[in-house]
N, C-alpha and C. Protein backbone atom coordinates (compact mmCIF):
# COMPACT_ATOMS: atom_id res chain seq x y z
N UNK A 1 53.11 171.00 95.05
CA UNK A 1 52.63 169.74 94.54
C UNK A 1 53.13 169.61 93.11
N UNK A 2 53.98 168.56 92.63
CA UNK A 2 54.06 167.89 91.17
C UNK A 2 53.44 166.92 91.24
N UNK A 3 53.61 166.67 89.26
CA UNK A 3 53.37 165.44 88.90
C UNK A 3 54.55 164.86 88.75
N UNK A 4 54.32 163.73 88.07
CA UNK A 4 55.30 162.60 88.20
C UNK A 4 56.58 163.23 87.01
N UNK A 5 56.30 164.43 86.01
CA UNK A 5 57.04 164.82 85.37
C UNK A 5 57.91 165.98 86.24
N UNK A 6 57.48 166.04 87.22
CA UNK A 6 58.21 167.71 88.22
C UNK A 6 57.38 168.99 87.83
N UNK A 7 56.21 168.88 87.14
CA UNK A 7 55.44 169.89 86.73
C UNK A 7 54.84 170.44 88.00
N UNK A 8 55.31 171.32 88.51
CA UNK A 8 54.14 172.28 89.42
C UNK A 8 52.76 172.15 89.08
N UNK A 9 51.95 171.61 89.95
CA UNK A 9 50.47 171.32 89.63
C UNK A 9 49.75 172.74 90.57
N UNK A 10 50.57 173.18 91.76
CA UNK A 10 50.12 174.13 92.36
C UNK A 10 50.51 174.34 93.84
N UNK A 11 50.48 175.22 94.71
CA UNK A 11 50.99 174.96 96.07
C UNK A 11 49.43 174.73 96.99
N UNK A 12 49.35 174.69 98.26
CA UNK A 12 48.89 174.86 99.55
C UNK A 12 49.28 175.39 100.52
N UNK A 13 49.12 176.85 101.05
CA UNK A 13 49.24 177.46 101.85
C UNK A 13 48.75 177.39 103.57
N UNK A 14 49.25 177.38 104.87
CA UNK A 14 48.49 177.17 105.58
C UNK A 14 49.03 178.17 106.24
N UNK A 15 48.44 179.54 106.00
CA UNK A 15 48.85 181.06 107.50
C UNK A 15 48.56 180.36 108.90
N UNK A 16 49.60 180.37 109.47
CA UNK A 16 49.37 180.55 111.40
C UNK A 16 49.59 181.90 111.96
N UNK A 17 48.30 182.43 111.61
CA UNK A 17 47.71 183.45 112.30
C UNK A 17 46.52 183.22 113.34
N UNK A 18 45.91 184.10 114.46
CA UNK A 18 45.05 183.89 115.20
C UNK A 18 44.02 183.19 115.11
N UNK A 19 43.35 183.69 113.86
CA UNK A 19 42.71 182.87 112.45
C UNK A 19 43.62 182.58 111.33
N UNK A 20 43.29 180.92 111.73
CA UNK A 20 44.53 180.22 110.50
C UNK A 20 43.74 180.50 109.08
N UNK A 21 44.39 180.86 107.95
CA UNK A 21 44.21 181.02 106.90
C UNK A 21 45.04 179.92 105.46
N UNK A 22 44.26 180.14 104.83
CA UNK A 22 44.52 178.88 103.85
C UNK A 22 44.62 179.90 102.04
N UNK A 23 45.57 179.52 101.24
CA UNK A 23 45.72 180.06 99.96
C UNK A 23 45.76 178.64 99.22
N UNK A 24 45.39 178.57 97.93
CA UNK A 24 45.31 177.63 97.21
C UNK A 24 45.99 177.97 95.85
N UNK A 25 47.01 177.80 95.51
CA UNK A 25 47.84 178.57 93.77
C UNK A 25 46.79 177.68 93.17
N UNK A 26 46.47 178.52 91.87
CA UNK A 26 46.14 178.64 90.78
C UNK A 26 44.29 178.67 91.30
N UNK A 27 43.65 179.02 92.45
CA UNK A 27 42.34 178.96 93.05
C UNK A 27 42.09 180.12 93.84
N UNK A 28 42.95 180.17 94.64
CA UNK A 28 42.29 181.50 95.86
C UNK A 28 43.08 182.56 95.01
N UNK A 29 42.48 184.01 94.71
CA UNK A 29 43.92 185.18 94.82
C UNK A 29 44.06 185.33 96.07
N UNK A 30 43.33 185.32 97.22
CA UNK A 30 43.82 186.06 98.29
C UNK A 30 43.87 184.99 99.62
N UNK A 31 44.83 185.03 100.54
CA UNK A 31 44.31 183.97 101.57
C UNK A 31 42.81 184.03 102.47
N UNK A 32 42.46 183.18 102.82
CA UNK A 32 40.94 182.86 103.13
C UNK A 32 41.04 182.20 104.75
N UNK A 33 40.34 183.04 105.77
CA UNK A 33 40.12 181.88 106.49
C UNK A 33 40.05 180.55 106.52
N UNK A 34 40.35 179.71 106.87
CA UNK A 34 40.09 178.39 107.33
C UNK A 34 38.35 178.36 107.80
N UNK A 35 37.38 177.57 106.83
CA UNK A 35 36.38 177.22 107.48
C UNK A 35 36.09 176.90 108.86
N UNK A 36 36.80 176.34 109.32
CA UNK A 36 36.86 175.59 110.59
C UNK A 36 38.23 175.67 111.14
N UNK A 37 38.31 176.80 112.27
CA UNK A 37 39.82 176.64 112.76
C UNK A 37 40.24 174.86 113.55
N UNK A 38 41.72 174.72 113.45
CA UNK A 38 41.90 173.60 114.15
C UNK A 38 42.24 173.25 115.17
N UNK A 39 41.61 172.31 115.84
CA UNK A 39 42.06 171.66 117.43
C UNK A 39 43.04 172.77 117.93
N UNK A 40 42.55 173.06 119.44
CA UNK A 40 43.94 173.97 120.04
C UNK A 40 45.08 173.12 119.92
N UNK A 41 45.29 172.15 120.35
CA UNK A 41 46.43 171.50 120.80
C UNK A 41 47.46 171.38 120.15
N UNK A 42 48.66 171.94 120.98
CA UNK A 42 50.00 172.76 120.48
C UNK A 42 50.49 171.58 118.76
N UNK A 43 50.38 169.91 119.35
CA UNK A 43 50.98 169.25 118.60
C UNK A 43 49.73 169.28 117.50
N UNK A 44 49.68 169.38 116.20
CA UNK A 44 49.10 169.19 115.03
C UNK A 44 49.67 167.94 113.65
N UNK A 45 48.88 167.30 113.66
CA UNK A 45 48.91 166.52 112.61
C UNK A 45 48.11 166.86 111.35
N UNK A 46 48.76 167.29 110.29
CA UNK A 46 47.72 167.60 109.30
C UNK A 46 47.63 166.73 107.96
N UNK A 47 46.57 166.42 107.24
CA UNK A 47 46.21 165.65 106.54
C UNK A 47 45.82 166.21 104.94
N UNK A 48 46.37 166.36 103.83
CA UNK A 48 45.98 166.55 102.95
C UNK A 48 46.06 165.80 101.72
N UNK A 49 44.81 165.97 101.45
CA UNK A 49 44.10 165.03 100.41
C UNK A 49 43.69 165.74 99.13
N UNK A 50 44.32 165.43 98.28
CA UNK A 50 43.71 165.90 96.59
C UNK A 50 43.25 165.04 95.98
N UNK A 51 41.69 164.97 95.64
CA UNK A 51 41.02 164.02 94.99
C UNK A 51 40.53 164.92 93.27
N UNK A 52 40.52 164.38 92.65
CA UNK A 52 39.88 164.75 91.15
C UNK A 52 38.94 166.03 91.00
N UNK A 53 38.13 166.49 92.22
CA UNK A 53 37.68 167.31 92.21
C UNK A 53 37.80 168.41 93.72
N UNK A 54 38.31 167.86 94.26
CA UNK A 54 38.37 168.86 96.07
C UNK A 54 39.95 168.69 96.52
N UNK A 55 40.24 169.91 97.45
CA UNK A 55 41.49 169.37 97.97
C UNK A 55 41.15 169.38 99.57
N UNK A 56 41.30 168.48 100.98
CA UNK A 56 40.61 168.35 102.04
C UNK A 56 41.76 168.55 102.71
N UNK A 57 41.65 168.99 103.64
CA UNK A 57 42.57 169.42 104.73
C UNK A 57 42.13 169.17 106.48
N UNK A 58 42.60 168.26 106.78
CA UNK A 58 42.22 167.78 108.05
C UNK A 58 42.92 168.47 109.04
N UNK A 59 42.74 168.74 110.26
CA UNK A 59 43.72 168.95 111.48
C UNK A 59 43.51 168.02 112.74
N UNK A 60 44.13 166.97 113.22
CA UNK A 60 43.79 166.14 114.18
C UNK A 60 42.52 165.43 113.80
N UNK A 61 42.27 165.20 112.64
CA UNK A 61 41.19 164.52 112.63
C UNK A 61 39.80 165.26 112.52
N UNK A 62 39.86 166.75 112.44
CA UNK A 62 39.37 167.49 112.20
C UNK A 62 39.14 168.42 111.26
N UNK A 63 37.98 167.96 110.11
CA UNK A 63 38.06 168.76 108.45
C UNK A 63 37.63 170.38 108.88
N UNK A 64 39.06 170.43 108.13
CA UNK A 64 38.67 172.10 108.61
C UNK A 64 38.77 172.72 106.88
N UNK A 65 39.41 172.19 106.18
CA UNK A 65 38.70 172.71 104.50
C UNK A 65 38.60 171.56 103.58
N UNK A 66 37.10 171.81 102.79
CA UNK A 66 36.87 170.89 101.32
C UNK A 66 36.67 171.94 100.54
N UNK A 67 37.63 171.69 99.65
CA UNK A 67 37.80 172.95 98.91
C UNK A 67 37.30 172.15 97.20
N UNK A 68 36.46 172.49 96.57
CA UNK A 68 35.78 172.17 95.38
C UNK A 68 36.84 172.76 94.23
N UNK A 69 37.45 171.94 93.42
CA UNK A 69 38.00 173.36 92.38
C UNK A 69 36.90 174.03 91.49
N UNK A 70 36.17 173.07 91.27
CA UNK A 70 34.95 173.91 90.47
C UNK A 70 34.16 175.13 91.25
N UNK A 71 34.41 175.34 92.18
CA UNK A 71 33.93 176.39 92.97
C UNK A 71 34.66 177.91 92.84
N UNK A 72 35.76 177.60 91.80
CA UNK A 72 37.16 178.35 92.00
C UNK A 72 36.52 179.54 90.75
N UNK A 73 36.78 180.94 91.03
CA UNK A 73 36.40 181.15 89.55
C UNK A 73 37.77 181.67 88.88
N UNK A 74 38.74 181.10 89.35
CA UNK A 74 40.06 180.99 88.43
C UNK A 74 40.12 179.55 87.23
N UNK A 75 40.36 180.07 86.42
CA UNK A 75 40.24 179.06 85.25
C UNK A 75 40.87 177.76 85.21
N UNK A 76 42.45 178.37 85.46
CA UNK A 76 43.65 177.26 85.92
C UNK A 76 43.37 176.62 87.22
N UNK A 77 42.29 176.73 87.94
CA UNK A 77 42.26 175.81 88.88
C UNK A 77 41.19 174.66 88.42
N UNK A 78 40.52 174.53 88.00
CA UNK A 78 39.61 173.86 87.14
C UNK A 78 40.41 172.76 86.28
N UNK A 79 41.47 173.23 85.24
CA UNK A 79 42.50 172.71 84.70
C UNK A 79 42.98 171.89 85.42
N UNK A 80 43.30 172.33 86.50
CA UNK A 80 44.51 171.32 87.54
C UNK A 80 43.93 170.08 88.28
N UNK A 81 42.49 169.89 88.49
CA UNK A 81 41.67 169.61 89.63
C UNK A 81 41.76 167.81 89.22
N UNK A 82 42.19 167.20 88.23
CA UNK A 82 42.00 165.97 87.77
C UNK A 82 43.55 165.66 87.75
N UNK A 83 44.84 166.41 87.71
CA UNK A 83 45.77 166.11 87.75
C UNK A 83 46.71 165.32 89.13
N UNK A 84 47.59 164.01 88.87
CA UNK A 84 47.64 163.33 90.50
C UNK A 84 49.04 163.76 90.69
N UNK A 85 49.07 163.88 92.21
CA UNK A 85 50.37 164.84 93.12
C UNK A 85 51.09 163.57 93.07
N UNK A 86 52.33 163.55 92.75
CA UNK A 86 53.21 162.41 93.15
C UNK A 86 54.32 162.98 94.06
N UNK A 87 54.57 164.65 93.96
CA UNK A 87 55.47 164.61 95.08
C UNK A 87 55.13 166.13 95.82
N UNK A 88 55.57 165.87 96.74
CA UNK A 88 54.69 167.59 98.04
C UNK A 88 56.27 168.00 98.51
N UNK A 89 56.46 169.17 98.37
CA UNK A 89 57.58 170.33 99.15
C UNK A 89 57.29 171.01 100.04
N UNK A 90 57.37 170.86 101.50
CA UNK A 90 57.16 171.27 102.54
C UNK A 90 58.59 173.04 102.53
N UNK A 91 57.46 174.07 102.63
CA UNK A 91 58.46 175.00 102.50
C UNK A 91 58.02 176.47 103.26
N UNK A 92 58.48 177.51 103.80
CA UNK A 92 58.08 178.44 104.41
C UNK A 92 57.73 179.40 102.96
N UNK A 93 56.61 180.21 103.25
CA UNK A 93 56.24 180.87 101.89
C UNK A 93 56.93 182.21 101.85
N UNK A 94 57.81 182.63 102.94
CA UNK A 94 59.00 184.09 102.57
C UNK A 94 60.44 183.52 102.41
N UNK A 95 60.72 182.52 103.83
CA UNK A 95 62.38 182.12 104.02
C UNK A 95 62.49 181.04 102.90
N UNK A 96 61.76 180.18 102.50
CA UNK A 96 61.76 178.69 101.97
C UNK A 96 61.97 177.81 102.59
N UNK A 97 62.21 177.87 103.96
CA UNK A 97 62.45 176.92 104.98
C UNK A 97 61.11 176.44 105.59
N UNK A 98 60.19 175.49 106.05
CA UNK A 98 59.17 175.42 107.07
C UNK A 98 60.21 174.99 108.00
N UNK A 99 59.46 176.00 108.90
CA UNK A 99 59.70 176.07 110.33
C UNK A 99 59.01 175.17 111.34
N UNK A 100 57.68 174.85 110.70
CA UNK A 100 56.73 174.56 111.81
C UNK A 100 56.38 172.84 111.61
N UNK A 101 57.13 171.99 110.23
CA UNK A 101 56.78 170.50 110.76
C UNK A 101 57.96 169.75 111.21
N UNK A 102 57.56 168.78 111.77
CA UNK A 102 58.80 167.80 112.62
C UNK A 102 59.05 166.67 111.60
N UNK A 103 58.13 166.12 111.00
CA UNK A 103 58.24 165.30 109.28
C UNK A 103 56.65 165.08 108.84
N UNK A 104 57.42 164.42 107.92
CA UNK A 104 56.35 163.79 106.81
C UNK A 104 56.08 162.75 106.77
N UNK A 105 54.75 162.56 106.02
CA UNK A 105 54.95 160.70 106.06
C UNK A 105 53.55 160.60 105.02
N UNK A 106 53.98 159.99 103.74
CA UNK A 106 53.08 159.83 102.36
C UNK A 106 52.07 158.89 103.00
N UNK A 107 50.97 158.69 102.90
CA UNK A 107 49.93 157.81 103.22
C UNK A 107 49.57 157.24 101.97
N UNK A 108 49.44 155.91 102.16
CA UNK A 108 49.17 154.97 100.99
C UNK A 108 47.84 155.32 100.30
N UNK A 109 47.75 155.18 98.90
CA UNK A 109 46.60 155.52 98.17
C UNK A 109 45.87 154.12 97.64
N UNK A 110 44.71 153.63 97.90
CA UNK A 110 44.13 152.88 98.01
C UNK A 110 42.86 152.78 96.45
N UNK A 111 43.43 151.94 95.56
CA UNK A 111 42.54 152.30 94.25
C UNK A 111 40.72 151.39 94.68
């Protein structure tokens, strides 16, 4: 995630493991279960949302993390939590490639 200057504001991690797991830069040190694993179904649509204070992660329509930054007891995540994403890099976290989406598509932000 940047801002509108190319500043790294932070990444989002999503492990596809048995239990999907979730990392948050500059919030989690370690990856974390997924509160709520998502929908079996092979095709996944995922939804993420960074608001001023939470970052939400949907799967099919299904909230599977609200993640508080104030909940974080990393400092720099606190810092970051008011800052707005203007652009997202879809990327594998060893090769740099993602493997696993078919595209993207920005959803309009509604003041």
């Amino acid at each position: 995630m940047y801002d509108k200057n190319g500043t790294g504001l932070g990444a989002v991690v999503v492990k596809f493991f048995s239990t999907m797991q979730y990392w948050i830069g500059y919030c989690t040190e370690d990856p974390k279960d997924l509160p709520v694993q998502p929908p079996k179904e092979v095709d996944k649509i995922w939804t993420i949302i960074k608001t001023e204070t939470a970052l939400i992660i949907t799967c099919n329509d299904v909230e599977v993390l609200n993640y508080l930054f104030a909940d974080s007891s990393q400092g720099a995540c606190v810092k970051k939590q008011g800052d707005v994403v203007e652009e997202i890099n879809f990327m594998n976290f060893h090769s740099g490639r993602d493997t696993a989406s078919d595209f993207y598509r920005a959803s309009v932000v509604v003041n």
